[in-house]
Protein backbone atom coordinates (compact mmCIF):
# COMPACT_ATOMS: atom_id res chain seq x y z
CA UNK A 1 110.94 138.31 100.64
CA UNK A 2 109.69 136.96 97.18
CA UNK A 3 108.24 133.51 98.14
CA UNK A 4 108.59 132.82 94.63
CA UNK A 5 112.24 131.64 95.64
CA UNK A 6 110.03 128.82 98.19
CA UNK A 7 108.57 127.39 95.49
CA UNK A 8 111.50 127.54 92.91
CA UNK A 9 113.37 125.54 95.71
CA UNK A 10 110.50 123.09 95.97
CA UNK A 11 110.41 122.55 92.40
CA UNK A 12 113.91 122.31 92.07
CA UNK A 13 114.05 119.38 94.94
CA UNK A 14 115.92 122.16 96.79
CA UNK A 15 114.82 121.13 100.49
CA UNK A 16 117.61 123.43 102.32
CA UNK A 17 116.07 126.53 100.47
CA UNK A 18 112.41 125.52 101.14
CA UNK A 19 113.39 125.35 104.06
CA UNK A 20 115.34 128.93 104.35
CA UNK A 21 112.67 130.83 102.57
CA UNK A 22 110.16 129.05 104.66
CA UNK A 23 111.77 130.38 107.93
CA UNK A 24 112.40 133.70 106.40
CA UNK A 25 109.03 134.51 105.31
CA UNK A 26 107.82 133.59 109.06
CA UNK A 27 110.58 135.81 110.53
CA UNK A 28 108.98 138.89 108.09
CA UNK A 29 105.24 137.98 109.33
CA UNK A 30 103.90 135.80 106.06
CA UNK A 31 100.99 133.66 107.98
CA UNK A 32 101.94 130.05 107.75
CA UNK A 33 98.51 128.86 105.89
CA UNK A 34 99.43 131.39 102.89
CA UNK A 35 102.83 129.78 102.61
CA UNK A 36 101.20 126.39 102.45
CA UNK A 37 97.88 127.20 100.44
CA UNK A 38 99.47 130.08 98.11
CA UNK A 39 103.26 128.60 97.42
CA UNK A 40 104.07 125.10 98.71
CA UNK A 41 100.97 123.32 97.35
CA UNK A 42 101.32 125.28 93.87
CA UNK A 43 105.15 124.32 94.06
CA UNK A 44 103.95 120.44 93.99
CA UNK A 45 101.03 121.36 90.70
CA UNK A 46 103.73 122.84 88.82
CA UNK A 47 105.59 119.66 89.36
CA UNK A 48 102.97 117.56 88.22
CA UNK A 49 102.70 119.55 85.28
CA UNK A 50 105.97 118.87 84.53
CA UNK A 51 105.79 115.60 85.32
CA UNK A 52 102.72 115.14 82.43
CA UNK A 53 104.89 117.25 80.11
CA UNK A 54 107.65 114.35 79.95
CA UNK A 55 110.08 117.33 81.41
CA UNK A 56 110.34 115.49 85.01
CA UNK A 57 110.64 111.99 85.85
CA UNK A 58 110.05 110.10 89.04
CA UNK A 59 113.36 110.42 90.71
CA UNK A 60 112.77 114.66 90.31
CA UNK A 61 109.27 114.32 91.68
CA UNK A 62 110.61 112.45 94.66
CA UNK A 63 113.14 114.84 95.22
CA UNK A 64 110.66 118.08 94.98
CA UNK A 65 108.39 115.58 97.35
CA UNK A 66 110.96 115.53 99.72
CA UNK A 67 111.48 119.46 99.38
CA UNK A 68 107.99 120.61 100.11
CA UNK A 69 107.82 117.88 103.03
CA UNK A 70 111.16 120.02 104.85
CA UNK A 71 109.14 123.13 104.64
CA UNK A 72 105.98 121.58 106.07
CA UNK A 73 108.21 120.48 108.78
CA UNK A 74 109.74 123.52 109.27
CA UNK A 75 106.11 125.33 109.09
CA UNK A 76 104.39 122.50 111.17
CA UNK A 77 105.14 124.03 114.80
CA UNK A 78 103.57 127.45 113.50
CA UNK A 79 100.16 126.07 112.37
CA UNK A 80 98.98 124.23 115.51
CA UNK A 81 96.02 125.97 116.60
CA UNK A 82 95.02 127.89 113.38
CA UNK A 83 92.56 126.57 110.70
CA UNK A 84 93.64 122.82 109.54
CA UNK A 85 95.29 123.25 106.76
CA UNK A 86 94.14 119.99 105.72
CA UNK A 87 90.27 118.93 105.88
CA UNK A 88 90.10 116.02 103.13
CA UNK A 89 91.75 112.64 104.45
CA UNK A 90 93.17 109.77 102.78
CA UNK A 91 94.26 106.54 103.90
CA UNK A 92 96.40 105.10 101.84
CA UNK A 93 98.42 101.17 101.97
CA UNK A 94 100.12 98.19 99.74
CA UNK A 95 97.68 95.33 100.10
CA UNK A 96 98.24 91.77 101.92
CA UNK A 97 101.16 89.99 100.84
CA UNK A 98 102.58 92.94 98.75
CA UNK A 99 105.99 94.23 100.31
CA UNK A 100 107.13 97.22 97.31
CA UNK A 101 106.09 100.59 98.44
CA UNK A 102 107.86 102.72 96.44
CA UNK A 103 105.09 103.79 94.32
CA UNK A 104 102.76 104.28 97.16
CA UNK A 105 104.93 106.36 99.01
CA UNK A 106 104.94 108.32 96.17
CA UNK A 107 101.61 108.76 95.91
CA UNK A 108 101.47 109.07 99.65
CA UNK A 109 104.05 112.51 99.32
CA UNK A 110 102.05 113.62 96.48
CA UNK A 111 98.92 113.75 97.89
CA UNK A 112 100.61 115.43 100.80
CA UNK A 113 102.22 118.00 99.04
CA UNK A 114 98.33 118.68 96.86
CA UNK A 115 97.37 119.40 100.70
CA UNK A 116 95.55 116.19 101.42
CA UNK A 117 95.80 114.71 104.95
CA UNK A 118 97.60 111.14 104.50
CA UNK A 119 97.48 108.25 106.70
CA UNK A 120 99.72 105.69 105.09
CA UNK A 121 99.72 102.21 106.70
CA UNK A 122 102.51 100.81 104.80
CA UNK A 123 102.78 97.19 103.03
CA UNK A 124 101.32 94.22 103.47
CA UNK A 125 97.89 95.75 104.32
CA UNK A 126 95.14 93.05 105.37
CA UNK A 127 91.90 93.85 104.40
CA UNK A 128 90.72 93.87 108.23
CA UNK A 129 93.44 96.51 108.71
CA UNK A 130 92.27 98.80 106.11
CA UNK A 131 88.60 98.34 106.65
CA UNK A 132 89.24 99.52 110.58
CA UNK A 133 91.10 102.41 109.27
CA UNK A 134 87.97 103.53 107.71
CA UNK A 135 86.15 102.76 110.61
CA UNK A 136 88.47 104.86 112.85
CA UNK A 137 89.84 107.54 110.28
CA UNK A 138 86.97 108.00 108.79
CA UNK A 139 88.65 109.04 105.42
CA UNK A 140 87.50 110.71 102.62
CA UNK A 141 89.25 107.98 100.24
CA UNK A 142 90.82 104.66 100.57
CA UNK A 143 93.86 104.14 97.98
CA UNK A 144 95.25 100.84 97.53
CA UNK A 145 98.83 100.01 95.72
CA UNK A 146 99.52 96.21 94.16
CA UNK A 147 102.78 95.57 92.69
CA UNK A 148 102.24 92.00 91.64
CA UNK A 149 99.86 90.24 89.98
CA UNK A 150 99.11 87.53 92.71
CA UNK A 151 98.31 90.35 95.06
CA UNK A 152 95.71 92.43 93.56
CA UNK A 153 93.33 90.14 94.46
CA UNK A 154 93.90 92.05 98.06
CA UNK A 155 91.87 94.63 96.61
CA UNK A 156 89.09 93.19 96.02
CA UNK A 157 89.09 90.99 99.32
CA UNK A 158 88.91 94.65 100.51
CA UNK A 159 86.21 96.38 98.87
CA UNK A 160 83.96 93.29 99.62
CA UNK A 161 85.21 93.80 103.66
CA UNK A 162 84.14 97.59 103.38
CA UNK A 163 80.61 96.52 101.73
CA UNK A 164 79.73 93.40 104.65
CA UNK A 165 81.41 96.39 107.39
CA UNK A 166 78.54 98.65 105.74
CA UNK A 167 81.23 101.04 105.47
CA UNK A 168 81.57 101.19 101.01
CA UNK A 169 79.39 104.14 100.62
CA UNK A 170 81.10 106.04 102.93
CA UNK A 171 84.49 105.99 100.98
CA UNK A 172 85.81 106.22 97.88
CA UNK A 173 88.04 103.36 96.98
CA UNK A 174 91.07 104.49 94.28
CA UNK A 175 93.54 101.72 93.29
CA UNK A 176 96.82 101.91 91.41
CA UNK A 177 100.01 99.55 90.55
CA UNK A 178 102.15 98.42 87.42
CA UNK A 179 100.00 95.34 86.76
CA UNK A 180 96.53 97.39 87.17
CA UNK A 181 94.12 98.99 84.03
CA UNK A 182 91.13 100.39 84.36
CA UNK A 183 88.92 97.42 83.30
CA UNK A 184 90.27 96.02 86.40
CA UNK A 185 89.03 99.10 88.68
CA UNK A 186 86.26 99.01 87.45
CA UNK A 187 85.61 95.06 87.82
CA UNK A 188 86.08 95.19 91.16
CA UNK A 189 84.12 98.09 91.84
CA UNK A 190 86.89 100.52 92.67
CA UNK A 191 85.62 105.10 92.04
CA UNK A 192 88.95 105.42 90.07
CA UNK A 193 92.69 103.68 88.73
CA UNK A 194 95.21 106.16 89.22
CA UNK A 195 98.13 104.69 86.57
CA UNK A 196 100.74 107.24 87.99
CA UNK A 197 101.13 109.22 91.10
CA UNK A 198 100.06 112.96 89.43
CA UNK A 199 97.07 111.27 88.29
CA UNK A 200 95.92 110.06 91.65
CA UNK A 201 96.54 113.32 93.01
CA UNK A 202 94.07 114.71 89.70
CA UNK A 203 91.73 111.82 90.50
CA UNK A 204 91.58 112.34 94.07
CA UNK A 205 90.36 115.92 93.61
CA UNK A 206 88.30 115.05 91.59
CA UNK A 207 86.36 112.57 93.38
CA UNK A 208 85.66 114.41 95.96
CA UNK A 209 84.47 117.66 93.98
CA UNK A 210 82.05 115.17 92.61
């Protein structure tokens, strides 16, 4: 089959096709990491090139998200044992006292779908909570979402938990959120401010090709 058709379904937020050219390029022998590295991830770049062009909009991206996600899942079974598909981890969270997730479950899908391994601890993230998922996951970079302007402070109280767990150099530390810039990344001492979900997927590759 032409697995061109997987990743016009993915990019079309098609999740029944994904899923139908997924199987069908199993059932005619396709190895499962070429699916994933050669037509699922490059479904999700042409998205987010769309997405910079002002041709998609967040409700599309969500629904290609959710596309490449069914093939995964329908792929998922045939890739245990092979070569991980995913080596470069992310843990990713809303911080304390922050309940909206929305964006951060977009940038959790995102990152996904770019072929990142996600860890997403949801809202309401203490720092404690994030600094032992560093600890434990051992992730290449931390992301942290704020929604509200009395809870970025969270972000900080987090960065200076990493640096008295002697665990800051061994992460980097992207942050993102409606009431963020980049002045205030860079006050607290965050690598990079993602202002939309393609751009933390762009910044995330790039901080670790640095």
């Amino acid at each position: 089959m032409n697995l061109r058709e997987n990743e016009g379904a993915v990019v079309r937020g098609d999740a029944s096709g994904a899923v139908a050219s997924v199987e069908q390029a199993l059932a005619e022998g396709v190895e499962p990491l070429a699916i994933v590295a050669e037509h699922l991830v490059p479904a999700m770049a042409e998205v987010g090139a769309r997405f910079e062009r002002g041709e998609f909009f967040v409700p599309e991206m969500l629904m290609s998200a959710s596309a490449m996600q069914s093939g995964m899942r329908a792929l998922k079974p045939f890739l245990a044992g092979q070569e991980a598909v995913r080596a470069q981890r992310v843990v990713i969270g809303t911080v304390q006292s922050d309940i909206h997730d929305l964006g951060k479950n977009l940038v959790a899908i995102m990152l996904s779908g770019a072929g990142f391994e996600v860890e997403d601890l949801g809202c309401d993230v203490a720092p404690e909570k994030f600094v032992e998922a560093v600890r434990q996951k051992e992730p290449h970079i931390l992301g942290m979402s704020a929604l509200m302007t009395t809870t970025m402070t969270g972000m900080r109280d987090t960065i200076d938990a990493l640096v008295a767990a002697g665990l800051r150099d061994r992460v980097k530390v992207m942050v993102g959120g409606a009431p963020l810039s980049q002045a205030y990344g860079d006050e607290i001492g965050a690598d990079a401010y993602a202002p939309d979900a393609w751009a933390a997927v762009k910044l995330a590759k790039k901080l670790l090709d640095a």
